[in-house]
N, C-alpha and C. Protein backbone atom coordinates (compact mmCIF):
# COMPACT_ATOMS: atom_id res chain seq x y z
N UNK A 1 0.82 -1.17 0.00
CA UNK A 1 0.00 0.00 0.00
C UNK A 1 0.88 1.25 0.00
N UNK A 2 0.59 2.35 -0.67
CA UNK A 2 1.05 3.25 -1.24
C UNK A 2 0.97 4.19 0.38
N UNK A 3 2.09 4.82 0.44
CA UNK A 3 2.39 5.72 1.91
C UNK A 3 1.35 6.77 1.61
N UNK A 4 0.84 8.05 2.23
CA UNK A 4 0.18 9.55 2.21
C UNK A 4 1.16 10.20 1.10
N UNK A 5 2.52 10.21 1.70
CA UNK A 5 3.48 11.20 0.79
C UNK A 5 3.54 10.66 -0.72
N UNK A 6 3.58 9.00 -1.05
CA UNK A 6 3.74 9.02 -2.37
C UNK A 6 2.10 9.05 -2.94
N UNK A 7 1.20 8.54 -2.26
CA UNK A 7 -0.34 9.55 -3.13
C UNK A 7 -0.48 11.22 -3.16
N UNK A 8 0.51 11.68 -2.13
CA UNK A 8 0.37 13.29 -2.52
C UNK A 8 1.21 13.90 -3.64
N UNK A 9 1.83 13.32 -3.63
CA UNK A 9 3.06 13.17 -4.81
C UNK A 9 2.61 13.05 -5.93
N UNK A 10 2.13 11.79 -6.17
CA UNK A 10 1.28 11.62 -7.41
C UNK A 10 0.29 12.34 -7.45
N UNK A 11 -0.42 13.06 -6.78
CA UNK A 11 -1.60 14.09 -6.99
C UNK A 11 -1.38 15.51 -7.28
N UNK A 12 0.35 15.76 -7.00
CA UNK A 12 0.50 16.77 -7.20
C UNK A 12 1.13 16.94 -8.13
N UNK A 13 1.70 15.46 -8.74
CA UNK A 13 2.45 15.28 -10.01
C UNK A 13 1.11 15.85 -11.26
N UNK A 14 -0.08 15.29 -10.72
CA UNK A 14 -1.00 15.29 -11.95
C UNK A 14 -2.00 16.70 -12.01
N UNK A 15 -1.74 17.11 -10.56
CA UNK A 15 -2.43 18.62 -11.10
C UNK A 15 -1.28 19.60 -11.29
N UNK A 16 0.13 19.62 -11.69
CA UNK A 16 0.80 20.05 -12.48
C UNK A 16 0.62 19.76 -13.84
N UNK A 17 0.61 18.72 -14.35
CA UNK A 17 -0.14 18.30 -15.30
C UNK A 17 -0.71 18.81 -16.21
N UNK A 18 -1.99 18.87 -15.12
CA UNK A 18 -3.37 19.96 -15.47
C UNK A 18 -3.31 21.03 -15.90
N UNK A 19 -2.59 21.44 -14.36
CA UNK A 19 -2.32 23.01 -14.69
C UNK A 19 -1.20 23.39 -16.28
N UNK A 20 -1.02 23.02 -16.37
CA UNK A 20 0.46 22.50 -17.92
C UNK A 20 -0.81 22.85 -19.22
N UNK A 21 -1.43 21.51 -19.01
CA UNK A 21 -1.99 21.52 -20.30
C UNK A 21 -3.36 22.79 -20.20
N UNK A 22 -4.00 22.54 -18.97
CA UNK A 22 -4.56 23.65 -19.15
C UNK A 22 -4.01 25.26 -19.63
N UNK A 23 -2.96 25.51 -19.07
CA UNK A 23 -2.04 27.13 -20.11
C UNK A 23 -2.42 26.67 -21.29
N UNK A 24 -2.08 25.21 -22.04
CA UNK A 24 -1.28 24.92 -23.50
C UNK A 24 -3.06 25.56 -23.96
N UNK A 25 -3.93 25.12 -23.65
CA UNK A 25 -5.23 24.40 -23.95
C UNK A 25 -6.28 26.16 -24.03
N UNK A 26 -5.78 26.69 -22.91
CA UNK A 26 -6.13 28.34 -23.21
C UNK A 26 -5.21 29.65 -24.05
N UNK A 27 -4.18 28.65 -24.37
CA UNK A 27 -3.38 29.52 -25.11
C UNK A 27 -4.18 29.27 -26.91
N UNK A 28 -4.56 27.95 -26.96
CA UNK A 28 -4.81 27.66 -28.19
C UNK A 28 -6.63 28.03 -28.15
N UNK A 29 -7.18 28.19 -27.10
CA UNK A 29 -8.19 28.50 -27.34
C UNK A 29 -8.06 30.06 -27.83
N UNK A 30 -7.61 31.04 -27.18
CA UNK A 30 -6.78 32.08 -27.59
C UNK A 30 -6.53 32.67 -29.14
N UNK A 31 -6.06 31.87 -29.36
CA UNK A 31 -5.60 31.81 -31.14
C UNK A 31 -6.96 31.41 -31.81
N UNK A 32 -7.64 30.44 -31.53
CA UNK A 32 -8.54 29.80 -32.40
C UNK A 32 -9.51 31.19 -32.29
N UNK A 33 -9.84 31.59 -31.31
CA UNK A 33 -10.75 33.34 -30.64
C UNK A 33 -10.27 34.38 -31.79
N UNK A 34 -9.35 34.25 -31.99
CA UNK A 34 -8.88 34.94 -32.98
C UNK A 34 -8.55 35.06 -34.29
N UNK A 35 -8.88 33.63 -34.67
CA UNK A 35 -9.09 33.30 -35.85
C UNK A 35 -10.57 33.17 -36.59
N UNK A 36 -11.42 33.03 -35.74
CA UNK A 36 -12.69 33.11 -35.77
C UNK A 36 -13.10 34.85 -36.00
N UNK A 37 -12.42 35.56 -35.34
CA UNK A 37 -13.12 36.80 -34.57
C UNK A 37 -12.50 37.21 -36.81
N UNK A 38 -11.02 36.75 -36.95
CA UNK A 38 -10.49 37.62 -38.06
C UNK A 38 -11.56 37.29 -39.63
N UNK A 39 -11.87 35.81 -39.42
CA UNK A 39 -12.99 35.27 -40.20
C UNK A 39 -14.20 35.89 -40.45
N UNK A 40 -14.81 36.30 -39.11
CA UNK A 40 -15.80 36.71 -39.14
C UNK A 40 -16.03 38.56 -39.91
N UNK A 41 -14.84 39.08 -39.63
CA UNK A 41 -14.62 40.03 -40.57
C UNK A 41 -14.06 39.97 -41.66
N UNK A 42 -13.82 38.98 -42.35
CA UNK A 42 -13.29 38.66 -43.78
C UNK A 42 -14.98 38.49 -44.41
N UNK A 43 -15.13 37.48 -43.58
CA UNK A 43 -17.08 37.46 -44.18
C UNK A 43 -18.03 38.60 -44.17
N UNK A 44 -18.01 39.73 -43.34
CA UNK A 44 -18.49 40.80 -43.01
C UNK A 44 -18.29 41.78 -44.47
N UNK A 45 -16.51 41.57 -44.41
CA UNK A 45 -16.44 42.09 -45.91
C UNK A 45 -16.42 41.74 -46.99
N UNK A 46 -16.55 40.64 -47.46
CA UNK A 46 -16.54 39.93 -48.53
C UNK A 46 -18.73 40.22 -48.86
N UNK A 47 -19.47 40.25 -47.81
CA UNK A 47 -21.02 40.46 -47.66
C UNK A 47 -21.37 42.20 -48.25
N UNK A 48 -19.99 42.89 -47.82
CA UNK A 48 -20.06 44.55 -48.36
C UNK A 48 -19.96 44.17 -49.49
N UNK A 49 -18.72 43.84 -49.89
CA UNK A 49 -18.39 43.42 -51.35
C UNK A 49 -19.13 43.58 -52.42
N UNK A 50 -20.14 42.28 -51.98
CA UNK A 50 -21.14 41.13 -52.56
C UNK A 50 -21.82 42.55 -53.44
N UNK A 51 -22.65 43.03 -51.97
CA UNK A 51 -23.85 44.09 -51.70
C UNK A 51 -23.35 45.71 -53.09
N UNK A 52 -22.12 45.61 -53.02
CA UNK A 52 -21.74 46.76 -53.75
C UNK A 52 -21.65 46.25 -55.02
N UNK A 53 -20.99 44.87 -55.19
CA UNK A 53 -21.15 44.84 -56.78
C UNK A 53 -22.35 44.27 -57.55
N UNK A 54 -23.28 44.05 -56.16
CA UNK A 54 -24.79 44.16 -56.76
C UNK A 54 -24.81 45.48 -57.56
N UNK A 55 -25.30 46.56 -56.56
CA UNK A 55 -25.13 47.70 -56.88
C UNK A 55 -24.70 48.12 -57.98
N UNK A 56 -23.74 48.20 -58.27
CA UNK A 56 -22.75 48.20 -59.98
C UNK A 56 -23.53 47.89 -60.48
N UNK A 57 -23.84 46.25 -60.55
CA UNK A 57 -24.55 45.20 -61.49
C UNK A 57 -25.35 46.28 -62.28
N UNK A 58 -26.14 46.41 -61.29
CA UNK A 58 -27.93 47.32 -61.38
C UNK A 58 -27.78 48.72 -62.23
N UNK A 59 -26.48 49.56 -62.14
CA UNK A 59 -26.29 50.74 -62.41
C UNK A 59 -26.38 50.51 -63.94
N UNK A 60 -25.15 49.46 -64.31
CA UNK A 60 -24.54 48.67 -65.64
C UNK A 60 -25.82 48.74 -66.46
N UNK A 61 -26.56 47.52 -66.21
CA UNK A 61 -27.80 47.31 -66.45
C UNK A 61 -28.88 48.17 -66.88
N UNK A 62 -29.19 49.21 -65.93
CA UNK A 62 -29.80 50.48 -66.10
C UNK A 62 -29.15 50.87 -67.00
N UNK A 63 -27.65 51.42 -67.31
CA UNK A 63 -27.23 52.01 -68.24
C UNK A 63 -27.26 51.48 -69.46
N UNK A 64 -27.44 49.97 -69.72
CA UNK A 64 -27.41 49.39 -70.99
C UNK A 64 -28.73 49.48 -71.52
N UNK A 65 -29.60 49.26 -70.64
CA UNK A 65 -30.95 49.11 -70.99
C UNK A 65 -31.32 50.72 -71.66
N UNK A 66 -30.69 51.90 -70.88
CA UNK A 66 -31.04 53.24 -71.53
C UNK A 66 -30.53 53.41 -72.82
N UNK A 67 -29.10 52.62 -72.80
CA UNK A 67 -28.27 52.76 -74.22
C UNK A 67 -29.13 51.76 -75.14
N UNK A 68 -29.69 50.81 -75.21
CA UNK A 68 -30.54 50.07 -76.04
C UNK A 68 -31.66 50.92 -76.38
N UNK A 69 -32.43 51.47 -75.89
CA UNK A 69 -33.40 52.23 -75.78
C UNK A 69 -33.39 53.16 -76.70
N UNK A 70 -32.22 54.43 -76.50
CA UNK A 70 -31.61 55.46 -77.16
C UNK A 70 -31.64 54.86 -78.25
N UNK A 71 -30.38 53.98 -78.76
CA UNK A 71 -30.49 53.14 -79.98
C UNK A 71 -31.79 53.09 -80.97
N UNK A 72 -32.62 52.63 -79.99
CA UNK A 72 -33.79 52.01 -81.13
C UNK A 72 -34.46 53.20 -81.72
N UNK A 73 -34.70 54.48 -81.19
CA UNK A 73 -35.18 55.45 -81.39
C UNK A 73 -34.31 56.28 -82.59
């Protein structure tokens, strides 16, 4: 049977451990927070983008449709 000192030992071996991987484990949560957060504004702008070269589209369009128009007359 295992003495007090070598089960405290081993208990303190393993919440070093813990404590270890837990840093590693909030460091990478960390990064991933931030890779998400940089994503989410790549999508934000890529959605402006979209929305503006609708816009164009429509102007284009309008303008061709007036230039066809002009034309036929």
């Amino acid at each position: 049977m295992k003495s007090i000192e070598e089960r405290f030992a081993e208990a303190e071996k393993r919440v070093r451990a813990l404590v270890s991987e837990n840093t590693a484990l909030r460091k990478q949560v960390g990064e991933l927070e931030r890779e998400l957060a940089e994503v989410r504004r790549e999508a934000r702008d890529l959605g402006h983008f979209h929305g503006k070269r609708m816009h164009v589209r429509e102007k284009i369009e309008r303008i061709l449709s007036a230039l066809e128009t002009a034309g036929r007359e």
